[in-house]
N, C-alpha and C. Protein backbone atom coordinates (compact mmCIF):
# COMPACT_ATOMS: atom_id res chain seq x y z
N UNK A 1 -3.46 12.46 15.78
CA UNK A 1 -3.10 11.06 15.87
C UNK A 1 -4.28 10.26 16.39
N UNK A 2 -4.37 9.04 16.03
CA UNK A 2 -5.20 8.22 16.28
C UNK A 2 -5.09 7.65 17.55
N UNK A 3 -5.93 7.49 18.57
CA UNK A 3 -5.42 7.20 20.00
C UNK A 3 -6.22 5.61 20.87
N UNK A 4 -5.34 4.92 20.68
CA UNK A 4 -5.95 3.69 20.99
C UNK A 4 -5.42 3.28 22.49
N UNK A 5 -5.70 2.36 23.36
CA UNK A 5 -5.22 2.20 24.83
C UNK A 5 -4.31 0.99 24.59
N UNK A 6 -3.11 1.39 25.11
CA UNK A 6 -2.29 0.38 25.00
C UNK A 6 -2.19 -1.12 24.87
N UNK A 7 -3.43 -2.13 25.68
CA UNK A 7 -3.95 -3.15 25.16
C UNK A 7 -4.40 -3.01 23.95
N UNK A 8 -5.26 -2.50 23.27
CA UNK A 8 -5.28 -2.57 22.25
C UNK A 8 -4.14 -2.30 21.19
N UNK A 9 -3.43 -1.35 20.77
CA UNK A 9 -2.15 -1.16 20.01
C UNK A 9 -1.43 -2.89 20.07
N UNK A 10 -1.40 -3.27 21.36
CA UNK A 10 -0.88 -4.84 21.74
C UNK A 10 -1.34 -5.44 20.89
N UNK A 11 -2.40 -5.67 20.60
CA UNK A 11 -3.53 -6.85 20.36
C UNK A 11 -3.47 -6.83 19.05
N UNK A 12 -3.54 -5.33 18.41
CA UNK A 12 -3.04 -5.55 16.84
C UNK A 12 -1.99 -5.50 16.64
N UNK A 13 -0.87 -5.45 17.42
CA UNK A 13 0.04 -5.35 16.74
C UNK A 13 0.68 -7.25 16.56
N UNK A 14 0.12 -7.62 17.62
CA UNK A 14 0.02 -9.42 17.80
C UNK A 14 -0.38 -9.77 16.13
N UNK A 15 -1.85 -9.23 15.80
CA UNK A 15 -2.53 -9.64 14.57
C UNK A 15 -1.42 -9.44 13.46
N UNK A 16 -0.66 -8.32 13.33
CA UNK A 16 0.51 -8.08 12.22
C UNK A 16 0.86 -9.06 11.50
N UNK A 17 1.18 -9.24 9.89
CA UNK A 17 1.87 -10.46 9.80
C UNK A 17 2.48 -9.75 8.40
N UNK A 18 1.97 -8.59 8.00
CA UNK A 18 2.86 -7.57 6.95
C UNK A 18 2.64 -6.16 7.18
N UNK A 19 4.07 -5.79 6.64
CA UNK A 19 3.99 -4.23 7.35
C UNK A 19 4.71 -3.61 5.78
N UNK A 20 3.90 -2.67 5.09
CA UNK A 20 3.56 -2.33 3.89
C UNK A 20 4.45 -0.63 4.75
N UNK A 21 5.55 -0.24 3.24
CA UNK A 21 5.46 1.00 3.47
C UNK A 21 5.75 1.80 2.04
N UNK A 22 5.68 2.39 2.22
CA UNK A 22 5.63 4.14 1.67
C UNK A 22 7.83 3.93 0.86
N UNK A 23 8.15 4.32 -0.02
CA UNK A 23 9.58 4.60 -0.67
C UNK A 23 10.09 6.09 0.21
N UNK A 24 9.64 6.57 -0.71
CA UNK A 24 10.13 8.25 -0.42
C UNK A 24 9.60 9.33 0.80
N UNK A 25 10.23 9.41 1.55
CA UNK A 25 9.48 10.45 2.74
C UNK A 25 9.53 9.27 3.85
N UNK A 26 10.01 7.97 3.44
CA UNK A 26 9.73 6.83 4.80
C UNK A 26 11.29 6.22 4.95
N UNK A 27 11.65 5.63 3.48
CA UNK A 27 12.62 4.68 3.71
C UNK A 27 14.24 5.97 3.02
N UNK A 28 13.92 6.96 2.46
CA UNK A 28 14.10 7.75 1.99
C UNK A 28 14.31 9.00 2.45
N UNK A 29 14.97 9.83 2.47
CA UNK A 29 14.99 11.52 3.09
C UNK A 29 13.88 12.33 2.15
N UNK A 30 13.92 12.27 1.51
CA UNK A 30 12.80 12.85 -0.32
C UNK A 30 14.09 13.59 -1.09
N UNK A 31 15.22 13.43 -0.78
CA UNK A 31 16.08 13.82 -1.82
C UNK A 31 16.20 12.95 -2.59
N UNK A 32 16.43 13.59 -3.84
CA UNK A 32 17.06 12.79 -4.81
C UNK A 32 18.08 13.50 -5.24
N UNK A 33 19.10 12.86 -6.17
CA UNK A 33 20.50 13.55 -6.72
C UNK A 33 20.24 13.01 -8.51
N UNK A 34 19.81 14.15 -9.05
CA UNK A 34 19.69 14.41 -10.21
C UNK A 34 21.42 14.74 -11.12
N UNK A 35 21.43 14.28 -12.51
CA UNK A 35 22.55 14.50 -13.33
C UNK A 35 21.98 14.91 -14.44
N UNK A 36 23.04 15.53 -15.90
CA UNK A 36 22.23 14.79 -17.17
C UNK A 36 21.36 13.44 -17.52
N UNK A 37 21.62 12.51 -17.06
CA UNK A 37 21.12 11.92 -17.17
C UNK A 37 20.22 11.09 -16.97
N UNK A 38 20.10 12.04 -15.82
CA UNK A 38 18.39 11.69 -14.90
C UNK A 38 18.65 11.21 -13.39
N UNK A 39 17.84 11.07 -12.90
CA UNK A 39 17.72 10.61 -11.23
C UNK A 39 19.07 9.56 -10.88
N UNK A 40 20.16 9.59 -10.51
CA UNK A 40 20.85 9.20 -9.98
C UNK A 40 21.01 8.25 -8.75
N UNK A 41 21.23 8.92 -7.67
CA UNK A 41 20.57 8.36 -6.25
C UNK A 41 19.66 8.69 -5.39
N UNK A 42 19.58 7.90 -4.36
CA UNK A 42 18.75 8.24 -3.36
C UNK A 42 19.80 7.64 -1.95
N UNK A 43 19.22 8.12 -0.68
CA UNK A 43 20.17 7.95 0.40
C UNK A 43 19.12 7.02 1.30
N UNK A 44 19.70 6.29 1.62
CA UNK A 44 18.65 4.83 2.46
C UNK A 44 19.48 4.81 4.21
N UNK A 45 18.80 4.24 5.14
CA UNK A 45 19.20 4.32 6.18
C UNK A 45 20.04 2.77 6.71
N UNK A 46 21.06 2.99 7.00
CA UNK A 46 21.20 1.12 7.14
C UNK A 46 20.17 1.24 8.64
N UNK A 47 19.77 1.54 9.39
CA UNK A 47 19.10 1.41 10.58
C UNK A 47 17.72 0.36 10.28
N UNK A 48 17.01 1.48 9.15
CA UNK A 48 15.83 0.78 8.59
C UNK A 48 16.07 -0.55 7.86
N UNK A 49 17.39 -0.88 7.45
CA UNK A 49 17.25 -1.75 6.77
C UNK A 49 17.16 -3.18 8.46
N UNK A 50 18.04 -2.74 8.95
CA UNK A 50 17.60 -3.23 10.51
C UNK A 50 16.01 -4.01 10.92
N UNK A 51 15.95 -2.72 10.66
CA UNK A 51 14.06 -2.62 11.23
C UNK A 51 13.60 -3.64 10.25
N UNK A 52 13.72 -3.81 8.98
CA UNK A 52 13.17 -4.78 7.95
C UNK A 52 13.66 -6.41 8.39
N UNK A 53 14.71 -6.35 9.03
CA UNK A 53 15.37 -7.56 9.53
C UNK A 53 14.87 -7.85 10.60
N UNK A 54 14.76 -7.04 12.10
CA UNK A 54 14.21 -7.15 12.75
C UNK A 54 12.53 -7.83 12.67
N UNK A 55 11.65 -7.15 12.14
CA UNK A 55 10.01 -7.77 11.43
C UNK A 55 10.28 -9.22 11.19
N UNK A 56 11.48 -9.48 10.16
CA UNK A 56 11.24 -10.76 9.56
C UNK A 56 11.63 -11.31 10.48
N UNK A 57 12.47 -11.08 11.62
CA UNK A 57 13.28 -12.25 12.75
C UNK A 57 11.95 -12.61 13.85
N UNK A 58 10.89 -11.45 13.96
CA UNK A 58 9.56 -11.40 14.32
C UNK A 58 8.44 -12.40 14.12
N UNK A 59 8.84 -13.19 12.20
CA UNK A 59 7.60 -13.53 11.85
C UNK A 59 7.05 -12.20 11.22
N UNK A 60 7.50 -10.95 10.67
CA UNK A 60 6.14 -10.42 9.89
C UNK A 60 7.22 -9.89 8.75
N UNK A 61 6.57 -10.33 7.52
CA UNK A 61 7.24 -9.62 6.46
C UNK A 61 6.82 -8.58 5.90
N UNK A 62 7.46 -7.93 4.88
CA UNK A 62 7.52 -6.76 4.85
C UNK A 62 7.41 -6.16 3.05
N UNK A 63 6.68 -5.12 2.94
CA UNK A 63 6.67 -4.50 1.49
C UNK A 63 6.91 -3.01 1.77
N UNK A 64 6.92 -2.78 -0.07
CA UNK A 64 6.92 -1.72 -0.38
C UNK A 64 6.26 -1.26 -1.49
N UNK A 65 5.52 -0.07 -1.16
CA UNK A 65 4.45 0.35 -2.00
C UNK A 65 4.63 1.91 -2.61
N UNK A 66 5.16 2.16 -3.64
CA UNK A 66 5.35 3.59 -4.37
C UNK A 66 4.73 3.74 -5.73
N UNK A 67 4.97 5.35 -5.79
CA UNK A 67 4.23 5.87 -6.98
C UNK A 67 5.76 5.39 -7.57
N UNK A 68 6.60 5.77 -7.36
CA UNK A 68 7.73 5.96 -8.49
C UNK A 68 8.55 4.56 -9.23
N UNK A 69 8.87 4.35 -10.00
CA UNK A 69 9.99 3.45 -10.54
C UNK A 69 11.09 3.91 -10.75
N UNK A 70 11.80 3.06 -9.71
CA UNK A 70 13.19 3.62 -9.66
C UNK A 70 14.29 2.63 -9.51
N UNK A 71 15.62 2.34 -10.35
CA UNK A 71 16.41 1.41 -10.16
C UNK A 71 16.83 1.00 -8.34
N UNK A 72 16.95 2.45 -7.70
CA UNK A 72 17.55 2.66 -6.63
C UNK A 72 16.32 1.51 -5.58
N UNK A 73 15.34 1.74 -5.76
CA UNK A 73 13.97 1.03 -4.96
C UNK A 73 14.23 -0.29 -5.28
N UNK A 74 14.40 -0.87 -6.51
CA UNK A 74 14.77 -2.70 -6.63
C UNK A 74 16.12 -2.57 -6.12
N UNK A 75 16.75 -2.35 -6.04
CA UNK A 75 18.34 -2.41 -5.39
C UNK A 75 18.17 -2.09 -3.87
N UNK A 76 17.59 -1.91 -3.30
CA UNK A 76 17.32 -1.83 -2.13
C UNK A 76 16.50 -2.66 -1.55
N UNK A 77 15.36 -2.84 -2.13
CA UNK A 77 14.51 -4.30 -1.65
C UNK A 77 15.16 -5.76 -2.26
N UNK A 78 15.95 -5.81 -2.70
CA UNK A 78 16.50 -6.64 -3.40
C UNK A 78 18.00 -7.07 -2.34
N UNK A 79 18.42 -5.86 -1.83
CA UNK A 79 19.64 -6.27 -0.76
C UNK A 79 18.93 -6.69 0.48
N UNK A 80 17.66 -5.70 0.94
CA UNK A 80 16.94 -6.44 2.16
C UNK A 80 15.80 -7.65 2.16
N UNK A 81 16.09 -8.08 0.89
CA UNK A 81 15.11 -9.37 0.87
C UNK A 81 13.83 -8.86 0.90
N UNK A 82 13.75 -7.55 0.70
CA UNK A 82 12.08 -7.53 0.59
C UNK A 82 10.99 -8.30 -1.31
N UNK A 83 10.31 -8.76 -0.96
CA UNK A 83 9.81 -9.11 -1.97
C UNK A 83 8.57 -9.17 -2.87
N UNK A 84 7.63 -8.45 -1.44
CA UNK A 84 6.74 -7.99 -1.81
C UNK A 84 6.80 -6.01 -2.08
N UNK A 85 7.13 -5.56 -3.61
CA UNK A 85 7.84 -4.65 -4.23
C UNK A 85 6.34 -4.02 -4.97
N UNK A 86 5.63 -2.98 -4.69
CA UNK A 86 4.81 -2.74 -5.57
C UNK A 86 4.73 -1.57 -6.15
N UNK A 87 5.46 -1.03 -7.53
CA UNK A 87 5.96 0.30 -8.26
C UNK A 87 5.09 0.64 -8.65
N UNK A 88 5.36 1.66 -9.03
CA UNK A 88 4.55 2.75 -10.01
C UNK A 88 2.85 2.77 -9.64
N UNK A 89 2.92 2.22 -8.39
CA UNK A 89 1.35 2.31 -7.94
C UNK A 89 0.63 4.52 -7.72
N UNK A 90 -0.48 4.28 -8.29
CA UNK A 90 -0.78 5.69 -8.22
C UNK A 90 -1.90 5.52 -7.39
N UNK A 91 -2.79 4.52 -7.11
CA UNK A 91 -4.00 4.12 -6.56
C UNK A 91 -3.32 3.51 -5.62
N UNK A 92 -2.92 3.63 -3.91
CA UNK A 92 -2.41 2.80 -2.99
C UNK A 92 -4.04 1.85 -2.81
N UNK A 93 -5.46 2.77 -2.84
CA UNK A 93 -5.87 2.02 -2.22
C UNK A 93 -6.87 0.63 -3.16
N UNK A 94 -6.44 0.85 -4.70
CA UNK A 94 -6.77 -0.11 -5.58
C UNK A 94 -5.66 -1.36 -5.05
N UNK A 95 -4.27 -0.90 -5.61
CA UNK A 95 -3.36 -1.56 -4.78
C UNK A 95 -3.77 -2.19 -3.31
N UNK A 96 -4.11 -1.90 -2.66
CA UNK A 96 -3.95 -2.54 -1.12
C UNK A 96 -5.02 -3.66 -1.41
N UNK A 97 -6.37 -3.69 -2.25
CA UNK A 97 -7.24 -4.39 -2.41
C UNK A 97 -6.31 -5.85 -3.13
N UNK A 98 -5.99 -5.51 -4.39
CA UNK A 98 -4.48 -6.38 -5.05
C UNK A 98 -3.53 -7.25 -3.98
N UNK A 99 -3.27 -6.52 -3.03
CA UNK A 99 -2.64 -7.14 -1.73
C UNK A 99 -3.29 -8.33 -0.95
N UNK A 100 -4.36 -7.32 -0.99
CA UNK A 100 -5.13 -8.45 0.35
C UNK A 100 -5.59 -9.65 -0.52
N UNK A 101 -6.04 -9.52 -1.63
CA UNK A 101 -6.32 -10.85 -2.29
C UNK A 101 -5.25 -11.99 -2.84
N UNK A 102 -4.23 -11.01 -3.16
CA UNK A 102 -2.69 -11.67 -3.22
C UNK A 102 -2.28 -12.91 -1.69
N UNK A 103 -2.46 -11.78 -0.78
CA UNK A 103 -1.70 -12.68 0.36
C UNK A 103 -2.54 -13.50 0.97
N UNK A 104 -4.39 -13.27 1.01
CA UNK A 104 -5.19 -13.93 2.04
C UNK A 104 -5.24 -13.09 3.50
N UNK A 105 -4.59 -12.25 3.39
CA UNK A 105 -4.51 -11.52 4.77
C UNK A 105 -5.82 -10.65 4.81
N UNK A 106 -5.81 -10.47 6.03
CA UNK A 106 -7.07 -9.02 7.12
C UNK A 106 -7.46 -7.95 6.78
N UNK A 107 -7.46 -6.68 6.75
CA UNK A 107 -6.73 -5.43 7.06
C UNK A 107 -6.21 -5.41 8.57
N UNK A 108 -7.09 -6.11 9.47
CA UNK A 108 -6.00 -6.44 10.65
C UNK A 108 -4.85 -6.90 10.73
N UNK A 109 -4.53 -7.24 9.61
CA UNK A 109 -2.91 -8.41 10.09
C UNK A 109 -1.86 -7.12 8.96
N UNK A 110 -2.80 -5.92 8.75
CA UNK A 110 -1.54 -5.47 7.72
C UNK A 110 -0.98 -4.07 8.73
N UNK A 111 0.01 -3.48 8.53
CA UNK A 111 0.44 -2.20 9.26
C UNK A 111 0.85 -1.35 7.94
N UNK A 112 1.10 0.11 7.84
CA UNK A 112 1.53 1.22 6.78
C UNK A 112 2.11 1.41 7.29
N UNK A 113 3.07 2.48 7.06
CA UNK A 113 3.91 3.50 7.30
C UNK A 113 3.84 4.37 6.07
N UNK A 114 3.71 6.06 6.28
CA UNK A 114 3.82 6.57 5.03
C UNK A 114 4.20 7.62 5.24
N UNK A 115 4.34 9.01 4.62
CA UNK A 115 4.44 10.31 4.91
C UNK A 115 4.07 11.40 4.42
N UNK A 116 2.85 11.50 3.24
CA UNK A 116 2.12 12.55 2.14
C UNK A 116 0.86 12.01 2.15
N UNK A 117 0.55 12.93 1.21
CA UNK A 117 -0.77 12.68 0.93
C UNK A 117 -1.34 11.81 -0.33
N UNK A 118 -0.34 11.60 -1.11
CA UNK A 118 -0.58 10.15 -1.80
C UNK A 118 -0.41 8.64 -0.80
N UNK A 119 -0.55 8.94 0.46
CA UNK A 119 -0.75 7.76 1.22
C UNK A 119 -1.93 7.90 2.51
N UNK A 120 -3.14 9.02 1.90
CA UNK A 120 -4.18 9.53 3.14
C UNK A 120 -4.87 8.48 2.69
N UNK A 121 -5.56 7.68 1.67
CA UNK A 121 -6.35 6.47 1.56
C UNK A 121 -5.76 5.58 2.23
N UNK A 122 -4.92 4.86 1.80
CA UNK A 122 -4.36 3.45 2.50
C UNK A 122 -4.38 3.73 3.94
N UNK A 123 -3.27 4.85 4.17
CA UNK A 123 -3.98 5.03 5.79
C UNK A 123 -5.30 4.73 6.16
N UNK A 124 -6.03 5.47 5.79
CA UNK A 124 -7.44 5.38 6.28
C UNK A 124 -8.12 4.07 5.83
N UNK A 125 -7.92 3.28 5.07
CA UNK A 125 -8.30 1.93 5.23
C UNK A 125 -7.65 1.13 6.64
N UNK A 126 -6.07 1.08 6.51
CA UNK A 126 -5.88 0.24 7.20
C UNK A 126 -5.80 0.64 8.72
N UNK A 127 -5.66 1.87 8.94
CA UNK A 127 -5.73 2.26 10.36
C UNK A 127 -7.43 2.07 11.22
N UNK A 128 -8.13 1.28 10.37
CA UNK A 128 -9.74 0.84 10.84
C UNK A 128 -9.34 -0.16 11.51
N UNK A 129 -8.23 -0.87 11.26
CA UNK A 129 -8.44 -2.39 12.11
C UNK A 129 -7.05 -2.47 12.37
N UNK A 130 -6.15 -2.12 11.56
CA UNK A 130 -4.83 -2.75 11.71
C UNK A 130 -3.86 -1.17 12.38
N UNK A 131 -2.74 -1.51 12.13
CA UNK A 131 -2.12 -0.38 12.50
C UNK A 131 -1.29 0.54 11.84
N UNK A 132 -0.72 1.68 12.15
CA UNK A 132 -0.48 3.07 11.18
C UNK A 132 0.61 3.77 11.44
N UNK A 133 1.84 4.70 10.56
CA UNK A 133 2.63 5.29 11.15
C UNK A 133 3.32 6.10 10.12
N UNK A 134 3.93 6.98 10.66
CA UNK A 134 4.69 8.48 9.85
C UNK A 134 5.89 8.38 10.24
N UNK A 135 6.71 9.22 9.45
CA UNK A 135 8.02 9.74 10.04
C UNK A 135 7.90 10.94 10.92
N UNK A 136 8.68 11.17 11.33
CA UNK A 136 8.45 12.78 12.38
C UNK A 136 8.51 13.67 11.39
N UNK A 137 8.90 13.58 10.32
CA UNK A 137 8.88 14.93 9.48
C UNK A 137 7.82 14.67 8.36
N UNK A 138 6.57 14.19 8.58
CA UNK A 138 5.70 13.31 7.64
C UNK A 138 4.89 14.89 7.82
N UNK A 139 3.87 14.56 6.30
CA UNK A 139 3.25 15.91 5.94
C UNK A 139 2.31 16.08 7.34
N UNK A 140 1.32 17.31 7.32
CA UNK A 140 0.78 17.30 8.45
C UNK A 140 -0.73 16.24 7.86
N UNK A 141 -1.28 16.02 6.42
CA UNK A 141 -2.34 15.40 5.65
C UNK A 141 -1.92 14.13 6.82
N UNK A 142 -1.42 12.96 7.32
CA UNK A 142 -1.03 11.80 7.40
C UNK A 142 -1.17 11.82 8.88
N UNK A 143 -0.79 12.78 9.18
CA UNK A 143 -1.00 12.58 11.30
C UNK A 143 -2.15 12.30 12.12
N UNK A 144 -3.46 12.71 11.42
CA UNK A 144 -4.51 12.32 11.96
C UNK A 144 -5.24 10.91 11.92
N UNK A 145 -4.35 9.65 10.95
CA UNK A 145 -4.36 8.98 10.21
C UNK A 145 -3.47 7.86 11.09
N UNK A 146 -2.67 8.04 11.77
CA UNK A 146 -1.74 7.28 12.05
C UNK A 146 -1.77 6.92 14.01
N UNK A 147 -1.48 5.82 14.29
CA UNK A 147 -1.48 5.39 15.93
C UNK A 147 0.01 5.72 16.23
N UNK A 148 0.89 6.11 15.22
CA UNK A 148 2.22 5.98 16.17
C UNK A 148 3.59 7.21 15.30
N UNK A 149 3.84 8.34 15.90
CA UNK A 149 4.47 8.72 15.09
C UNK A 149 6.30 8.98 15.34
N UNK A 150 6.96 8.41 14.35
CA UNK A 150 8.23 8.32 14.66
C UNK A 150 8.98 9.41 15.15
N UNK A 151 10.37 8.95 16.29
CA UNK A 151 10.68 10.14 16.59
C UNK A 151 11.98 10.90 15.25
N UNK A 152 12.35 9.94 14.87
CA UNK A 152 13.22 9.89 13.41
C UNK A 152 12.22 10.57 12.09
N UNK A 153 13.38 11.18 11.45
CA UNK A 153 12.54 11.50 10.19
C UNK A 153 12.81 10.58 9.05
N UNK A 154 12.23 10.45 7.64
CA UNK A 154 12.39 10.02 7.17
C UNK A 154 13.92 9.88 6.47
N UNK A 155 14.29 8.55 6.53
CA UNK A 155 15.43 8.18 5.85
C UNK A 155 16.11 8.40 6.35
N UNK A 156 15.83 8.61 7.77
CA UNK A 156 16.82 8.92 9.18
C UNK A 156 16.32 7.68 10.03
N UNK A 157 15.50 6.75 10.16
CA UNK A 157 15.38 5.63 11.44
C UNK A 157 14.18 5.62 11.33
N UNK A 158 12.98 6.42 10.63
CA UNK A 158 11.80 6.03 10.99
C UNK A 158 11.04 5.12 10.62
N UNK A 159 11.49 3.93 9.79
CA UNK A 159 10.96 2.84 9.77
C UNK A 159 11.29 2.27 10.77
N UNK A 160 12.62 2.08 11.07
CA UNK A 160 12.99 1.34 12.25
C UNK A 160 12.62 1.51 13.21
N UNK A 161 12.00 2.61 13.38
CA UNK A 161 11.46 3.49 14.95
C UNK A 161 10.28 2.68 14.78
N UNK A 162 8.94 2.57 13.98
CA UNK A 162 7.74 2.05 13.34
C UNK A 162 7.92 0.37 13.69
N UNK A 163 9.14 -0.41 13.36
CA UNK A 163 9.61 -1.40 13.27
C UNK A 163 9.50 -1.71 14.90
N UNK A 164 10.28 -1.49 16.02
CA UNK A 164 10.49 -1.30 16.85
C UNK A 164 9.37 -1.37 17.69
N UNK A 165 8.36 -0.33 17.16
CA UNK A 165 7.31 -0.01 18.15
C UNK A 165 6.68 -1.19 18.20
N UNK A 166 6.43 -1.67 17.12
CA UNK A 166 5.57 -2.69 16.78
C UNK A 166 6.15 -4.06 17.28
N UNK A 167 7.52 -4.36 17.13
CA UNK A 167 8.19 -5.05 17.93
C UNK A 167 7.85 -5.62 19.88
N UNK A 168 8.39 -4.19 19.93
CA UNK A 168 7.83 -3.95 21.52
C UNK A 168 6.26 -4.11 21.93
N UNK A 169 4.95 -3.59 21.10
CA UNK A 169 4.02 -3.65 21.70
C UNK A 169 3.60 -5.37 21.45
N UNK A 170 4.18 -6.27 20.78
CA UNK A 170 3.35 -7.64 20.69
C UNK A 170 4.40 -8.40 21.58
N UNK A 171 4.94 -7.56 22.35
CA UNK A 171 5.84 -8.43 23.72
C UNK A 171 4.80 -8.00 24.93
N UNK A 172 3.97 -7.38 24.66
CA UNK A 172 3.30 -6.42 26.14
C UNK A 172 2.12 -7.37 26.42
């Protein structure tokens, strides 16, 4: 883990003003429920959807950034008002460039959350200035990468845990 002194974690987490995450392994358990007819569902946390409410009641809004396209992912950012939605991304960190010119923002003012190793770039961009985070059951590729790691696993609270932290440290 990345180890910064508590003023600092503060100071960026003040800078925050979007907090970008990861679908599957974050907002997600990594199950899916397969049929004939292909990918079915996925299981979402109402906690996290919390944590997404919480950010915006904050002032910082919120995305989502995946490899996959999936009905279940617009039906979900779509009930939590998320709107910055970015699918079928295979390049997070072509994508994150797309972002920052999109919004005008930092890499200081942005935060991740992720949990594999299709998310060790973006980490490592944005954990230079801004801030970083896993689920507790996040691969081991992502831990060295990250300032804060949830005590929830994915699709169990660990956005909201991520949500939270970040909450709490721009009160300190």
């Amino acid at each position: 883990m990345l180890i910064l002194t508590r003023d600092e974690l503060a100071s960026r987490a003040r800078a925050v003003k979007l907090v970008i995450s990861d679908n599957d392994g974050v907002f997600t358990d990594t199950g899916v429920y397969y049929s004939e007819r292909g990918e079915e569902m996925k299981r979402y946390s109402i906690r996290d959807g919390m944590g997404v409410e919480r950010l915006r009641d904050a002032g910082i809004d919120t995305g989502i950034m995946t490899g996959e396209v999936s009905p279940s992912i617009m039906k979900r950012a779509e009930k939590l008002g998320i709107k910055r939605l970015y699918l079928g991304v295979k390049d997070k960190v072509a994508m994150l460039e797309k972002v920052v010119a999109e919004t005008g923002l930092d890499l200081h003012e942005l935060a991740y959350i992720g949990d594999d190793v299709n998310d060790v770039g973006i980490l490592c961009e944005i954990s230079q200035a801004g801030l970083t985070g896993c689920p507790g059951d996040a691969t081991f590729f992502v831990e060295p990468l990250v300032h804060f790691r949830a005590k929830a696993n994915g699709g169990y609270g660990a956005f909201r845990d991520f949500a939270e932290w970040l909450i709490d440290l721009r009160a300190s």
